[in-house]
Structures are given as C-alpha cells and as structure tokens.
C-alpha atoms as a PDB file:
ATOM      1  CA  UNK A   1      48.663-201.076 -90.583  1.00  0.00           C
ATOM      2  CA  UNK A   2      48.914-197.442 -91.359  1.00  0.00           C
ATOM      3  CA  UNK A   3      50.690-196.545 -94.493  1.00  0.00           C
ATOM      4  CA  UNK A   4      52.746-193.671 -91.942  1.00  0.00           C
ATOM      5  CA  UNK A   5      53.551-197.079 -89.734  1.00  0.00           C
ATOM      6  CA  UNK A   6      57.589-196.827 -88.103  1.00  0.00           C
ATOM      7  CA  UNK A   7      59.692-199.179 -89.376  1.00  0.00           C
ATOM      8  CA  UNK A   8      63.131-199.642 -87.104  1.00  0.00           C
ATOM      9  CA  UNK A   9      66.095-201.029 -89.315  1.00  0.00           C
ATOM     10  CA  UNK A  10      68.580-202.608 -87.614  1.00  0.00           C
ATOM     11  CA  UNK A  11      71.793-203.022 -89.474  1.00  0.00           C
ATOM     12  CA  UNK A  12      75.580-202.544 -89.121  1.00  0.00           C
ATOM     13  CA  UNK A  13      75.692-201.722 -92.675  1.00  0.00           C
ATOM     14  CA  UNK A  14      74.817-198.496 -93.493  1.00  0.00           C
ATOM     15  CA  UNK A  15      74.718-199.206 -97.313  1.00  0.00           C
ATOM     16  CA  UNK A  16      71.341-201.850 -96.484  1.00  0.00           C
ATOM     17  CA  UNK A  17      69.943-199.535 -93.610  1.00  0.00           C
ATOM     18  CA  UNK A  18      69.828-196.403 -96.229  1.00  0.00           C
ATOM     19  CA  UNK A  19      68.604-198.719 -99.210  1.00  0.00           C
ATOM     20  CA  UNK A  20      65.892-199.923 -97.145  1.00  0.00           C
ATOM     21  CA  UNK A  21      64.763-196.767 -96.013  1.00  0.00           C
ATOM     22  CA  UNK A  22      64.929-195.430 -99.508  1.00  0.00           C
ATOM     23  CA  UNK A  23      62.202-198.457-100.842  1.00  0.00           C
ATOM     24  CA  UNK A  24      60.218-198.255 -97.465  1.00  0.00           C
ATOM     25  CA  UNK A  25      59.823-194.370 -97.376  1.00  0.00           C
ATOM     26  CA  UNK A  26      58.633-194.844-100.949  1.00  0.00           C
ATOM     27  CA  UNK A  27      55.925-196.507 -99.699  1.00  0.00           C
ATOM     28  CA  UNK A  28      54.521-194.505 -97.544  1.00  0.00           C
ATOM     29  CA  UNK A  29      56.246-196.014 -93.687  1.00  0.00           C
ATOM     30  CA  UNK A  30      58.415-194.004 -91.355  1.00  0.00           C
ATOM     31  CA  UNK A  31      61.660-194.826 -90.709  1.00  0.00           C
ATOM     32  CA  UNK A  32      64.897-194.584 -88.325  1.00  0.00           C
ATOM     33  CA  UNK A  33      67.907-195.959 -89.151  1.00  0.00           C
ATOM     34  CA  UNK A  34      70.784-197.682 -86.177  1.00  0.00           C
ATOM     35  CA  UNK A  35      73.874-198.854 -86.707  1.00  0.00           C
ATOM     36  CA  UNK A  36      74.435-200.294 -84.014  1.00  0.00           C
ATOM     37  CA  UNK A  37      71.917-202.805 -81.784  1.00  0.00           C
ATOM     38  CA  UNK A  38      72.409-201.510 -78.509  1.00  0.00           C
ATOM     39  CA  UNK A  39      71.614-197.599 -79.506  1.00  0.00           C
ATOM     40  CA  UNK A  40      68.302-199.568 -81.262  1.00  0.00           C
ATOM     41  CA  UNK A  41      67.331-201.416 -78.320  1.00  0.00           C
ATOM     42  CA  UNK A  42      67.687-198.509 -75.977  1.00  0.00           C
ATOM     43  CA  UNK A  43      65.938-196.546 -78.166  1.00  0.00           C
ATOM     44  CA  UNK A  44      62.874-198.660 -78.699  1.00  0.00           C
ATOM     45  CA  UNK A  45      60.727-197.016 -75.695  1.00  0.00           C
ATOM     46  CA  UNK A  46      61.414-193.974 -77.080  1.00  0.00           C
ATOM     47  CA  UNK A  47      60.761-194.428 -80.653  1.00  0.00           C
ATOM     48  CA  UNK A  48      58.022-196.976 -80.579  1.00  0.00           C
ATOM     49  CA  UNK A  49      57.835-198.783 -83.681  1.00  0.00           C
ATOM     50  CA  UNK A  50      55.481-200.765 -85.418  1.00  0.00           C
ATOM     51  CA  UNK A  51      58.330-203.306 -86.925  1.00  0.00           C
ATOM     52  CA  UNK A  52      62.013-203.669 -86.763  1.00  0.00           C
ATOM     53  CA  UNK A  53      63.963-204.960 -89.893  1.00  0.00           C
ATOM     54  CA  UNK A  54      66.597-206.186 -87.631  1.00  0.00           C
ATOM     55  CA  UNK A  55      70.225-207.882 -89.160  1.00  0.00           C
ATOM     56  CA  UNK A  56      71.388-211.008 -86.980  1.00  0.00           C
ATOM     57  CA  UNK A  57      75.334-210.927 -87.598  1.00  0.00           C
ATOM     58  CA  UNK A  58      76.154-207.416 -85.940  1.00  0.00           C
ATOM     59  CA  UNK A  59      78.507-205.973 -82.970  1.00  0.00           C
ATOM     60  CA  UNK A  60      78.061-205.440 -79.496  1.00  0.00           C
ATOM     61  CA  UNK A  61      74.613-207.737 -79.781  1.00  0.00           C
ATOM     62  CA  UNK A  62      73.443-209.792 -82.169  1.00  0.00           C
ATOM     63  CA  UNK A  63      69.846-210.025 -84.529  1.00  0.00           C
ATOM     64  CA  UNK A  64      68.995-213.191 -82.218  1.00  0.00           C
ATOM     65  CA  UNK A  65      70.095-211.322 -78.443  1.00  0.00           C
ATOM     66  CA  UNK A  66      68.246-208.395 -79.323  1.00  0.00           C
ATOM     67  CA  UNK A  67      65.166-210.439 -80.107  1.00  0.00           C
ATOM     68  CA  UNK A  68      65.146-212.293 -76.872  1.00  0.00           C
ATOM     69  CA  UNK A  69      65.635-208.906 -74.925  1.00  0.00           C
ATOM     70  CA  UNK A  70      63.118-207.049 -76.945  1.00  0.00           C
ATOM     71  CA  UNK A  71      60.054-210.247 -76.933  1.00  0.00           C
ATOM     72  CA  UNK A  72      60.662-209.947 -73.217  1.00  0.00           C
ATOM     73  CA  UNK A  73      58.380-206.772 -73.477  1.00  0.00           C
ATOM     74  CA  UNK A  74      57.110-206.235 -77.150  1.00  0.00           C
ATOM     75  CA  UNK A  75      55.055-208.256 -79.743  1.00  0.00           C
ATOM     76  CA  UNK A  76      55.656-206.227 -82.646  1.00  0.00           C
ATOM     77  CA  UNK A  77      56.644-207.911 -85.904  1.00  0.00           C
ATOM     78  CA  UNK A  78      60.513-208.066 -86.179  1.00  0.00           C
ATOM     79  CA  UNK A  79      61.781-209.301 -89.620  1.00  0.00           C
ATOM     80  CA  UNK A  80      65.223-211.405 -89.653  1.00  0.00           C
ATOM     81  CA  UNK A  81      67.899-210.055 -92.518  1.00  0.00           C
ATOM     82  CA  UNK A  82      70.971-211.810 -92.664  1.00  0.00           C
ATOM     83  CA  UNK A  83      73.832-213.368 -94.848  1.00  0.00           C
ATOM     84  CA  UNK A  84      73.243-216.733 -93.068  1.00  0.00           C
ATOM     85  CA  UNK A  85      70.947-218.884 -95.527  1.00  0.00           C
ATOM     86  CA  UNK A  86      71.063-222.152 -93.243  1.00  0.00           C
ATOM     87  CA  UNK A  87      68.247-223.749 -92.239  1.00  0.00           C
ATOM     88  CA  UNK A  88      68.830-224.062 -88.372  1.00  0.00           C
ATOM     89  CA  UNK A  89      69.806-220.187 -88.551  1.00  0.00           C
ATOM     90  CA  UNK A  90      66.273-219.995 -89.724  1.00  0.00           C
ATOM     91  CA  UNK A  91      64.739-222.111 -86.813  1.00  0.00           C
ATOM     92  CA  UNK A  92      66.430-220.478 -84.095  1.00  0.00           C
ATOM     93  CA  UNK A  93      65.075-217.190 -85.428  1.00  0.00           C
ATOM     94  CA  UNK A  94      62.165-218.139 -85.672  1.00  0.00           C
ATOM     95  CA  UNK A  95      62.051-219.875 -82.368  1.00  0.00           C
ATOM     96  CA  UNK A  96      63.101-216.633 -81.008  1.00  0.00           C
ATOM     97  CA  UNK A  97      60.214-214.644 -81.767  1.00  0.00           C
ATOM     98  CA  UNK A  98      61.236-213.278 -85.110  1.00  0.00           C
ATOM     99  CA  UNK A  99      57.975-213.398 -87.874  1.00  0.00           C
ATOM    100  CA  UNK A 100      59.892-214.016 -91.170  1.00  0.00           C
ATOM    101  CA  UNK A 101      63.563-213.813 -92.279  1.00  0.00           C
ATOM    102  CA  UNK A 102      65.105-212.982 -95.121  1.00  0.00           C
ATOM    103  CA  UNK A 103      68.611-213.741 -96.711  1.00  0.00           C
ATOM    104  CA  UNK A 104      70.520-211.705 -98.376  1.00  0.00           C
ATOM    105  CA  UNK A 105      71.343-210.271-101.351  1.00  0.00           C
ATOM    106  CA  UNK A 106      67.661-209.887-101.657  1.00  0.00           C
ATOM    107  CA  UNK A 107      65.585-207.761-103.878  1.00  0.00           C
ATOM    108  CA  UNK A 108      63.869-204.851-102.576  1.00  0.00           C
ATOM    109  CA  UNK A 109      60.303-205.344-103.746  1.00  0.00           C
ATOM    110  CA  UNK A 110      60.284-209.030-101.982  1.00  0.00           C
ATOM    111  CA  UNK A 111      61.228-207.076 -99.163  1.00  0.00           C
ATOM    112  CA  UNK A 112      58.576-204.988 -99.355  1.00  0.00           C
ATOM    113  CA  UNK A 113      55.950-207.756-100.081  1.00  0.00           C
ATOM    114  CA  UNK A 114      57.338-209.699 -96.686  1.00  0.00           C
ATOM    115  CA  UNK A 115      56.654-206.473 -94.505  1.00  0.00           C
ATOM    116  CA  UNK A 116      53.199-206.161 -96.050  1.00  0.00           C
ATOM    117  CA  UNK A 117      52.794-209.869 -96.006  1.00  0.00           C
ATOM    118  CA  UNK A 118      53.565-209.657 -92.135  1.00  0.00           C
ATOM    119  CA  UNK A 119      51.719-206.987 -90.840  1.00  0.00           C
ATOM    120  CA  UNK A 120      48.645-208.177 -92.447  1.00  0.00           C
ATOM    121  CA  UNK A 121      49.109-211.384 -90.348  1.00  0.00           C
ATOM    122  CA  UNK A 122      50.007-209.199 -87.162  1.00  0.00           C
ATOM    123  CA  UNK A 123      46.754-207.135 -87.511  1.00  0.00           C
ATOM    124  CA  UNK A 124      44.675-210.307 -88.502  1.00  0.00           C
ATOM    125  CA  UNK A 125      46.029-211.745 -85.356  1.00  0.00           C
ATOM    126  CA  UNK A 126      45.556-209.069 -83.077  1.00  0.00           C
ATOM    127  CA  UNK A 127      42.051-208.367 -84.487  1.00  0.00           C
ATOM    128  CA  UNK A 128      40.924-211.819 -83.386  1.00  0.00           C
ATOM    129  CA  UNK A 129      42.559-211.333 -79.935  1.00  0.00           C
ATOM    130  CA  UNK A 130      40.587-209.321 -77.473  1.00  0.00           C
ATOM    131  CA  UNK A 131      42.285-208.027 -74.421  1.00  0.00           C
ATOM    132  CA  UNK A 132      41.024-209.527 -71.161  1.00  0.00           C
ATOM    133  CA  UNK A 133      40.845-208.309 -67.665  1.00  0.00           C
ATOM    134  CA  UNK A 134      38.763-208.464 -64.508  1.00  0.00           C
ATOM    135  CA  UNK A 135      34.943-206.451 -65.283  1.00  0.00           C
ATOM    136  CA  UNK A 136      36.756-205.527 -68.633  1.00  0.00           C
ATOM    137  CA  UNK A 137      36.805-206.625 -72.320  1.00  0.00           C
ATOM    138  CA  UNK A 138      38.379-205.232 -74.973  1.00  0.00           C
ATOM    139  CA  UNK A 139      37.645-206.099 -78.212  1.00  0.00           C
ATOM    140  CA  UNK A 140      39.766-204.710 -81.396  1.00  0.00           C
ATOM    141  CA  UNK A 141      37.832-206.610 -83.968  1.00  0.00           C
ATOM    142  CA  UNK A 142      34.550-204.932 -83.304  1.00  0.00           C
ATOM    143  CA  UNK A 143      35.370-201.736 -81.318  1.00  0.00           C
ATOM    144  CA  UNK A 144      33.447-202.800 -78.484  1.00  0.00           C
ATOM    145  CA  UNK A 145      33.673-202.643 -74.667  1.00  0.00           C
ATOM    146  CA  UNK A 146      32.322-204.697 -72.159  1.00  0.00           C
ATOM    147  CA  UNK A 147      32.528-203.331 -68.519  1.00  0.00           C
ATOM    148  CA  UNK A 148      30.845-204.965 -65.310  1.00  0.00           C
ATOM    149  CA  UNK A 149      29.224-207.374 -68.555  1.00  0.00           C
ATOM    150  CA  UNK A 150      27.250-204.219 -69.243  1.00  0.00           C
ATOM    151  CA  UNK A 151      28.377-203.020 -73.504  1.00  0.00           C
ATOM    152  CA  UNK A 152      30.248-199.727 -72.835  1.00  0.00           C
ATOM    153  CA  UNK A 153      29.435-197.649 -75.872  1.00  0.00           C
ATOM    154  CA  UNK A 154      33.118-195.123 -76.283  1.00  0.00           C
ATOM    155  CA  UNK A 155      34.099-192.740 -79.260  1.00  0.00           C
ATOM    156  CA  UNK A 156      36.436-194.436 -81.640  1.00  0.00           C
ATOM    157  CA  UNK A 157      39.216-192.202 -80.205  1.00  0.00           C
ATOM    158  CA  UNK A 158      39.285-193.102 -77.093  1.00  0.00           C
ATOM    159  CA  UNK A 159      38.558-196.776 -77.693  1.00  0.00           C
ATOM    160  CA  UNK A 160      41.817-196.519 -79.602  1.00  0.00           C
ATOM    161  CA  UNK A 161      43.624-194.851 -76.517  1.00  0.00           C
ATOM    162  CA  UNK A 162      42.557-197.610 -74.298  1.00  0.00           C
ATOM    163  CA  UNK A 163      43.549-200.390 -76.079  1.00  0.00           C
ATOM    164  CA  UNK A 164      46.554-199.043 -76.978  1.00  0.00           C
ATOM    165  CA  UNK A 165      47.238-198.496 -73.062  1.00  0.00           C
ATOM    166  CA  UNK A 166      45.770-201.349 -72.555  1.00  0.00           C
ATOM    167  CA  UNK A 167      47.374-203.726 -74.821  1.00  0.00           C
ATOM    168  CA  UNK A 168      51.121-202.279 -73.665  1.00  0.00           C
ATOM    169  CA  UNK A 169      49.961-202.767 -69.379  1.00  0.00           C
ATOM    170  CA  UNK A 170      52.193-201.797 -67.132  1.00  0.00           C
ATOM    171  CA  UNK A 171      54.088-199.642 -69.805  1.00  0.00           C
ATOM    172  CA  UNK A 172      54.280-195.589 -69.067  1.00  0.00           C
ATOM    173  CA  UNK A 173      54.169-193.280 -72.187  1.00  0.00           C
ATOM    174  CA  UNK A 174      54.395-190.123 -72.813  1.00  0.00           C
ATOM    175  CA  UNK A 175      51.851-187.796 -74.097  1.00  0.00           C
ATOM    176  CA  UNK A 176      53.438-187.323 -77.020  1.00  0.00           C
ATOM    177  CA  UNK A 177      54.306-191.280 -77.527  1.00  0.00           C
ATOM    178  CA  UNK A 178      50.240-191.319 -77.092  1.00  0.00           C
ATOM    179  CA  UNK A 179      49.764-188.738 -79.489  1.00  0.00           C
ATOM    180  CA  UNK A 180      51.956-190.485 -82.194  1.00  0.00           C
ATOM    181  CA  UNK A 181      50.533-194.244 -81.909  1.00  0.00           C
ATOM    182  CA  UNK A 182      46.532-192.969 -81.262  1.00  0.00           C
ATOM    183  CA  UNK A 183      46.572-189.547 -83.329  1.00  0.00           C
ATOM    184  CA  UNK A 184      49.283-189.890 -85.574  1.00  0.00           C
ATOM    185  CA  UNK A 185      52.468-188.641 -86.242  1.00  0.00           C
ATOM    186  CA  UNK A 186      50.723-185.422 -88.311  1.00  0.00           C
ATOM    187  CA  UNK A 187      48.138-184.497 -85.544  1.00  0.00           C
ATOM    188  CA  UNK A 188      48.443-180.979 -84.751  1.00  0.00           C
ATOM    189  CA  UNK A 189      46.681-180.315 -81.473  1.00  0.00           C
ATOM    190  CA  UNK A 190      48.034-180.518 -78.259  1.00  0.00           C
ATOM    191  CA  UNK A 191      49.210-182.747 -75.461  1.00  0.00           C
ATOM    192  CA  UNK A 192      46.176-181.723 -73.476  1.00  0.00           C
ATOM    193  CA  UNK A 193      44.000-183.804 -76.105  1.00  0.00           C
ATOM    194  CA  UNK A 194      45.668-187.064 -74.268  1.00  0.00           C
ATOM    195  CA  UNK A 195      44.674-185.766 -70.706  1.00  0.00           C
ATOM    196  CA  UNK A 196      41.289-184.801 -72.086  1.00  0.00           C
ATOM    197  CA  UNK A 197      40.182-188.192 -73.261  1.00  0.00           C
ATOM    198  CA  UNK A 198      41.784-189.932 -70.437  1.00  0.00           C
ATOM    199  CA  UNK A 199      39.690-187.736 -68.282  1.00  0.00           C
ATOM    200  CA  UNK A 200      36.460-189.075 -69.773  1.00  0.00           C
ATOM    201  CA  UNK A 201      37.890-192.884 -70.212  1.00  0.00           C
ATOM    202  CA  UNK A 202      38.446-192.595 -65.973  1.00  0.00           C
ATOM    203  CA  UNK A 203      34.658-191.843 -65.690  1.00  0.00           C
ATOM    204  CA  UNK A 204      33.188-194.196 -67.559  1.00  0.00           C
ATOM    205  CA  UNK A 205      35.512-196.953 -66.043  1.00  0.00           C
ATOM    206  CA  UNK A 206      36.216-196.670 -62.523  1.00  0.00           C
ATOM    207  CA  UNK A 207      39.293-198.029 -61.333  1.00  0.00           C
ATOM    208  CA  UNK A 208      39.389-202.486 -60.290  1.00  0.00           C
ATOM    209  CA  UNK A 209      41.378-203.494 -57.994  1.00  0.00           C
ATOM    210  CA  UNK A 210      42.752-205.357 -60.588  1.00  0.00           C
ATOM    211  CA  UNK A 211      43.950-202.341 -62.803  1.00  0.00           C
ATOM    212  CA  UNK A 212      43.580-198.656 -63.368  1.00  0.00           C
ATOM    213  CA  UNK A 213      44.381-196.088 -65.838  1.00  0.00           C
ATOM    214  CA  UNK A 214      47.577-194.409 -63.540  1.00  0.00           C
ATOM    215  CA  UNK A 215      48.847-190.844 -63.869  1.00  0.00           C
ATOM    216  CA  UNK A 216      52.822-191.037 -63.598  1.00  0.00           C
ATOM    217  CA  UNK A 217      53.354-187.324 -62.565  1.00  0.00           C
ATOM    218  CA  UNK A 218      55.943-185.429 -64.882  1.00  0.00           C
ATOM    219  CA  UNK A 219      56.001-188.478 -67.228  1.00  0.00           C
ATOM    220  CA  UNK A 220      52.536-189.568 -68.852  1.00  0.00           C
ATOM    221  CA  UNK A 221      50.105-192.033 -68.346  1.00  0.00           C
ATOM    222  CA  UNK A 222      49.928-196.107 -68.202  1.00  0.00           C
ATOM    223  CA  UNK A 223      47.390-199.095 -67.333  1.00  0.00           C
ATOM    224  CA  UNK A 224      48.141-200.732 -64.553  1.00  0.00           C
ATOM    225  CA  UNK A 225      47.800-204.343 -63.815  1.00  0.00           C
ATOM    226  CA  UNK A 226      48.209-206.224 -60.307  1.00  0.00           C
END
C-alpha cells in the first residue's frame, strides 16, 4: 500500500483514537478519527479508506455490527481492537470478516507491525486476483488487459482508474473520490483529468451488455454490472 494510505479508527475512546493516529501519522498513513460507529459507517462512502482500526465494545453499534454492515459492500482490511481477550471473541471476529485483532493494552509498534503485516497480505491477495467480466480481464498483478481475448495495451493511469472502478462495480464516486484513490491525495490538477481519461478508457472499450463505464450526471462516474 501507499505510505499516504487512509486509515479509519474506530473507537469510543478518544484517548486510543488520538494515540493511534499519533503512531500511524508518524508513519507516513492518513488518518480520521470517529467516536462514534454510526458517524464512521455513514461516513465510509465518503471518506474511502484503505483500513479501519475498528473497537468492538462501543455505543449505538458495535466492532462486530459494523463489520457485517460494512463486508456487505467493502473488502478492505478492518483490524479488531478490543478489551475482550477470549478466544470465541476472536472467532466470531474473525468469522465476521475482520483480518486480525488485537487486545488491548497493546503496544503501539505491534500495532503498527499488524497493519503492515495486513496490508501486505491484502495487496498479495488482490495482486493474484484478477477481475473478471464478460470480453474483459483485468489483471492487477501484471497491468494487463484483455478485451474481446485481444491484449489491450492502456497507460498505467488509466489502467489504475479502471480497476479501481472496476473492482468497486456498481459503486458511484465522485471525481474527487477518483482523484484521491487513482492520483492521490497531493495531485494538483483538476477534476477534468478524471473525465479526460474516462473519455479515452470509453473508446478503447465499448460498452457489453454486460457492463459499462456509466456517467451519473451531477455525481461522478461508476462501472456498471447487470
């Protein structure tokens, strides 16, 4: 992952939220703080992060709700910190979607390692996955495209773009959510970059009946998939 990767931390405490984001910012990650689960939940579409740090025992919903609401539409690495220490607390994180879990008191640094430890298993994973669709491949391990079994040869950017779209179907985002997960969060050109390159990703692959890159006026842009 990207050293500017967003990290969401998800705790009631705003002692452990604060001294998280203190060690994580350190290293390099962006990071947004909740209090509380439901403002982090709603939130998620807006901010788009690349992991949550999520606490189970909290108000309103708990760590385990929240991750059966939020695997219901994301795959993104969500790390379990709680006071529990029990091993079937454990298992039914786990078994909820959640990628590791730690207990607390914990030390910082281990805390650190485990993100590290899990996003190099979430890009090793995703790297060996390629996304599938009717007359299209997409393949994230080797940058390549395969489109009516013909190799479709496309500039790193706007390979990126369209497996980013691609990979979140049926999911609008904004231009400036497509800016911030493609570009970055420090790019400095404009919006119109995002219609640009989806301009030129429409005419090398015409729309299937099966899916299509789809303009949602006012709003942004999303792959569609019957």
């Amino acid at each position: 992952m990207r050293e500017n990767s967003k990290v969401m931390i998800v705790d009631d405490d705003k002692n452990i939220t604060e001294l998280i984001a203190l060690y994580l910012n350190k290293e390099g990650y962006k990071t947004r703080q909740y209090n509380n689960s439901i403002e982090a939940l709603n939130d998620f579409d807006n901010y788009l992060p690349d992991m949550i740090i999520l606490d189970v025992m909290m108000p309103g919903i708990d760590g385990y709700e929240f991750c059966t609401q939020l695997r219901k539409k994301s795959s993104i690495p969500i790390i379990m910190l709680t006071a529990k220490g029990e091993t079937l607390d454990k298992v039914v994180g786990l078994r909820l979607g959640a990628d590791d879990y730690i207990v607390k008191p914990f030390e910082p640094q281990e805390l650190i390692a485990r993100i590290k430890a899990v996003f190099r298993r979430y890009v090793q994973k995703n790297d060996d996955q390629a996304l599938v669709f009717p007359d299209l491949v997409i393949n994230l391990k080797d940058y390549s495209v395969i489109y009516k079994k013909k190799k479709l040869e496309l500039p790193h950017k706007e390979f990126e773009l369209l497996y980013f779209i691609a990979s979140n179907n049926n999911r609008v985002f904004t231009r400036d959510q497509i800016l911030d997960k493609v570009w970055g969060y420090d790019f400095v050109g404009s919006t119109r970059t995002v219609d640009v390159h989806i301009k030129r990703l429409r005419e090398k692959l015409k729309d299937n009946e099966n899916w299509k890159i789809k303009t949602v006026w006012s709003v942004g842009y999303k792959f569609e998939v019957n």
